[in-house]
Protein backbone atom coordinates (compact mmCIF):
# COMPACT_ATOMS: atom_id res chain seq x y z
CA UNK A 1 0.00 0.00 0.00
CA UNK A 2 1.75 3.67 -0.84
CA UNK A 3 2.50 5.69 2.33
CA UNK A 4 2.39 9.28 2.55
CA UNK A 5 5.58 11.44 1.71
CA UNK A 6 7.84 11.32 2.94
CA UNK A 7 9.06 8.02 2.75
CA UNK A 8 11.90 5.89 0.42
CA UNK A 9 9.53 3.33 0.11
CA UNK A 10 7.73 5.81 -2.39
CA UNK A 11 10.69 5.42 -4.81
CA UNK A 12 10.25 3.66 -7.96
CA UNK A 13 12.11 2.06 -10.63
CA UNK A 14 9.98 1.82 -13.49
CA UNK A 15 9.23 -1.55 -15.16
CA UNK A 16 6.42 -3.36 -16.89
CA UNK A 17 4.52 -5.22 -19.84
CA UNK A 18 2.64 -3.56 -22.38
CA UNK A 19 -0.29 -4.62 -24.47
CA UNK A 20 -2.77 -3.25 -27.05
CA UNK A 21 -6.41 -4.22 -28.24
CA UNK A 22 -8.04 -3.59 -31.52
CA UNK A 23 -11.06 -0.98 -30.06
CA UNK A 24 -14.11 -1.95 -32.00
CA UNK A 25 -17.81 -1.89 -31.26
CA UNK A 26 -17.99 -0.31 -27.92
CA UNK A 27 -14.99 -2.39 -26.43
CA UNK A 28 -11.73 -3.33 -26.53
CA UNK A 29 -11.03 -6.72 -28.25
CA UNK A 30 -8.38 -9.54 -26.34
CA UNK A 31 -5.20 -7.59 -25.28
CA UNK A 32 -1.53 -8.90 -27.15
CA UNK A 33 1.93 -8.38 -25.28
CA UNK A 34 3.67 -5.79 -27.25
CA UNK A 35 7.25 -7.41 -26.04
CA UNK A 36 9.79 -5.57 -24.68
CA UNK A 37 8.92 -1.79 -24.35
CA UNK A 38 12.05 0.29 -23.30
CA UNK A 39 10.08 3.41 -22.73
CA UNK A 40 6.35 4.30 -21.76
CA UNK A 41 5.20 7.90 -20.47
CA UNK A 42 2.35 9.61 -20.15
CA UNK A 43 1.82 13.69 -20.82
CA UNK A 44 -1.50 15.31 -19.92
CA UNK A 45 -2.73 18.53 -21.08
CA UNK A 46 -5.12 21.30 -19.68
CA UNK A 47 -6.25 23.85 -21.89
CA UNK A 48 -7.75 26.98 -19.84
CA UNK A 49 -9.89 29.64 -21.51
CA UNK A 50 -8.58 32.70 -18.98
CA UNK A 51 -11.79 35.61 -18.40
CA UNK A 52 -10.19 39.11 -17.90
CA UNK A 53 -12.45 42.20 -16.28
CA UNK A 54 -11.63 45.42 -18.22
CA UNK A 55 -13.95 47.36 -15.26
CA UNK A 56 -11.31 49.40 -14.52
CA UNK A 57 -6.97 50.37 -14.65
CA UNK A 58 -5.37 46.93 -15.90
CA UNK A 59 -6.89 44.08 -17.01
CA UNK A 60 -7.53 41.42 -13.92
CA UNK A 61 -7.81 37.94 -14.23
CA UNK A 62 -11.04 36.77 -12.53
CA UNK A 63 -11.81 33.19 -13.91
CA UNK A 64 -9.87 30.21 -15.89
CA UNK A 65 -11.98 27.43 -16.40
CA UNK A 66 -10.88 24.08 -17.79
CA UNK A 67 -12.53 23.44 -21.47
CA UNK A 68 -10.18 20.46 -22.76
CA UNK A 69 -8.67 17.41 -21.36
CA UNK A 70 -6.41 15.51 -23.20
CA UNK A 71 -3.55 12.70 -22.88
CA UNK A 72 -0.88 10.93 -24.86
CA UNK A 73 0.84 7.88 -24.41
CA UNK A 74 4.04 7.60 -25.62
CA UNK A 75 6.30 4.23 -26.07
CA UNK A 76 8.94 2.51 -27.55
CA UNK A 77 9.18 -0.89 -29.03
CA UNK A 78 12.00 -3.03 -30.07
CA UNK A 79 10.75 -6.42 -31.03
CA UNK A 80 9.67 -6.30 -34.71
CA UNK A 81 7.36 -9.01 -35.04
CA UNK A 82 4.71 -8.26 -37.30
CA UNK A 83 2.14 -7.08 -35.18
CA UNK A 84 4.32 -4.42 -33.97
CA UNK A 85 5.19 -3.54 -38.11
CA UNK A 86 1.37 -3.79 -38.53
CA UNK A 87 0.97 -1.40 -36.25
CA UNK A 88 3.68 1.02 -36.57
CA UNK A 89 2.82 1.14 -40.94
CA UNK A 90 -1.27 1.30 -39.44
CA UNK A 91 -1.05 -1.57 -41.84
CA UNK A 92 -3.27 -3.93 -42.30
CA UNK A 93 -1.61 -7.84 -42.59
CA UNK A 94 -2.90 -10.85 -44.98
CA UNK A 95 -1.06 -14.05 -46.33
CA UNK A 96 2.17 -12.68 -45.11
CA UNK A 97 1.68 -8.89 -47.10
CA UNK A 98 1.91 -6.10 -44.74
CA UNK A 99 -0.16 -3.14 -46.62
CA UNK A 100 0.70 0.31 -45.52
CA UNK A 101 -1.82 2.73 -44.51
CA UNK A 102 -4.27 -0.14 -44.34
CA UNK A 103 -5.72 0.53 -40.96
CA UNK A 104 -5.29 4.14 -40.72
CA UNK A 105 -8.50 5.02 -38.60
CA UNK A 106 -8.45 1.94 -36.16
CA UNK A 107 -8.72 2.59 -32.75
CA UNK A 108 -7.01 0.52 -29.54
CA UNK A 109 -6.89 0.07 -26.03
CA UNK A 110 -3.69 -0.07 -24.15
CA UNK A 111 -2.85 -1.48 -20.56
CA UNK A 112 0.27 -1.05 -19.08
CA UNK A 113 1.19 -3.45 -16.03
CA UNK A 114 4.08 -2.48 -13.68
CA UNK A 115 6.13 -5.34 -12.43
CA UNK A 116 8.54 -2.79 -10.76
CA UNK A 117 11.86 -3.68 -8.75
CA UNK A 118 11.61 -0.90 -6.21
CA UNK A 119 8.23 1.13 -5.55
CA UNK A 120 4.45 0.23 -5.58
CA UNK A 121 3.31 -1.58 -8.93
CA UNK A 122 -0.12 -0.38 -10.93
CA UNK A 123 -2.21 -1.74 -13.87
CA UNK A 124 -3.23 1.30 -16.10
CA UNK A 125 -5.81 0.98 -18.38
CA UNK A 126 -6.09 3.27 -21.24
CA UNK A 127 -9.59 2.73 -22.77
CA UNK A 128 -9.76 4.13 -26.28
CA UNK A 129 -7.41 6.05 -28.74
CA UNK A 130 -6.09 6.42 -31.74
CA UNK A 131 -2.44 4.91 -32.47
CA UNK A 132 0.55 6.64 -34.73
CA UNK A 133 4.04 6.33 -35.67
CA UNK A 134 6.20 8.80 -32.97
CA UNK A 135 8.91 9.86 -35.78
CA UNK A 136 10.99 7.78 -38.07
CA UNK A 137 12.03 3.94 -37.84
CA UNK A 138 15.49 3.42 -38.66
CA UNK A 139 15.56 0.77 -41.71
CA UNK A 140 19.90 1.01 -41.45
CA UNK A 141 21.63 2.00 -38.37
CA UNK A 142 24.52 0.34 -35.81
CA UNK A 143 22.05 0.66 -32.67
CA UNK A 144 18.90 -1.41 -31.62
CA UNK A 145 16.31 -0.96 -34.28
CA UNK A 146 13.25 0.49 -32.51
CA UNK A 147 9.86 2.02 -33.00
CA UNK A 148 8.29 4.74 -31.69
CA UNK A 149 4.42 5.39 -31.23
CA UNK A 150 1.80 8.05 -30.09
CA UNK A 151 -1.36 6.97 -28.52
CA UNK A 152 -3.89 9.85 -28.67
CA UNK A 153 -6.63 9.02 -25.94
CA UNK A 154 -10.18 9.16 -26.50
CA UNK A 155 -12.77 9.58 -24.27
CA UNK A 156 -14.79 6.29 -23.60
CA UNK A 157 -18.16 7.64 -22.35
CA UNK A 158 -20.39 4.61 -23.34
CA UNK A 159 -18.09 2.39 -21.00
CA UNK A 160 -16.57 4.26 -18.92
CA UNK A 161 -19.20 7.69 -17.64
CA UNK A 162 -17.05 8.04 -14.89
CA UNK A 163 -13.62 7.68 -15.71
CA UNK A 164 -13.71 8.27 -19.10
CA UNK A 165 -10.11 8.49 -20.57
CA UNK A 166 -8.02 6.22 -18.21
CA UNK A 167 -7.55 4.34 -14.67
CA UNK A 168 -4.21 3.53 -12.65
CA UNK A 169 -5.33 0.71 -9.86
CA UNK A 170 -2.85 -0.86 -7.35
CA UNK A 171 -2.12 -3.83 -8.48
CA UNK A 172 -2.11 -7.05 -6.25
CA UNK A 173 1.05 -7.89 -6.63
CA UNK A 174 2.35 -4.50 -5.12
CA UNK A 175 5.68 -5.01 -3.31
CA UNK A 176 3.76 -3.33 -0.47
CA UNK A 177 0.56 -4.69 -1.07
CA UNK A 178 -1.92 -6.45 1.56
CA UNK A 179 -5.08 -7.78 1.34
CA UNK A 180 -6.47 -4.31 1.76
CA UNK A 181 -5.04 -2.64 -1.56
CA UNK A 182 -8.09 -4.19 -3.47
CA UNK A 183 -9.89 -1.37 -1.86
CA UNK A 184 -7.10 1.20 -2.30
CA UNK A 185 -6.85 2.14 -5.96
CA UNK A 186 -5.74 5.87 -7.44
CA UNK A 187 -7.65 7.08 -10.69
CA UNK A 188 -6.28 9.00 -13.50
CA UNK A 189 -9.01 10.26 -14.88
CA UNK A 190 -8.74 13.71 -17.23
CA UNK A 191 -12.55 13.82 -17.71
């Protein structure tokens, strides 16, 4: 279970398996293992739409409401079985033919599953988004060959009203858990 700051125990060493679902009538198809992902993050974005009185002398902010929510996913990939291709070309794949641009408007579900070696471990569910090359895959080089992606959430309203983009949840296998962290989860929600 996480304690309250401050503590060491809060530390964490980030590690986990990532997956992705095809996202098709209302809900997210059965998840495939990605392979080895050496980077995942996560950026929000709040866009504020600031009010300024003009009554009287300078201008004076007196309101900045929230009016969008948004989040990307960001990862890296390094195993290039053809799934990964598929996805990376938004391909679609037939009788060994991997057809570029095939599948440019399909939509996916990612989860994320910490198996950490230091710090608390969480299952985050992404619901729905849209998936894109991040930049350029390197056909001839002397490193790792690797691909990079953008996952452009989506709210999922008809699924999830409440939590409509995303949920982290402690997962039971916490290195601090106990049978009470079933109870204790932590949303990230940007709805």
């Amino acid at each position: 279970m996480p304690l309250n700051p401050p503590s060491a125990d809060n530390y964490t060493i980030g590690k986990g398996r990532l997956s992705a679902a095809e996202f098709s009538g209302g809900s997210p198809s059965s998840y495939v293992d990605l392979g080895n992902a050496p980077s995942v993050e996560i950026e929000l974005t709040v866009e504020r739409l600031p009010h300024y009185s003009s009554r009287s002398g300078m201008k004076t902010k007196d309101k900045n409401p929230i009016i969008t929510t948004e989040y990307v996913v960001t990862f890296v990939l390094d195993e290039f079985a053809t799934i990964n291709i598929q996805k990376f070309l938004m391909a679609t794949h037939s009788g060994g033919i991997i057809n570029m641009f095939g599948n440019v408007e399909g939509e996916f579900a990612l989860r994320f599953v910490e198996d950490n070696p230091a710090g608390d471990n969480r299952i985050w569910h992404f619901w729905r988004g849209t998936l894109a090359p991040n930049g350029a895959m390197q056909l001839i080089g002397d490193e790792w060959r690797q691909m990079s992606f953008r996952f452009e959430g989506l709210a999922d309203v008809a699924n999830h009203p409440t939590q409509q983009y995303a949920i982290a949840s402690l997962s039971s296998s916490s290195s601090r858990s106990s049978s009470s962290s079933s109870s204790s989860s932590s949303s990230l929600s940007a709805a």
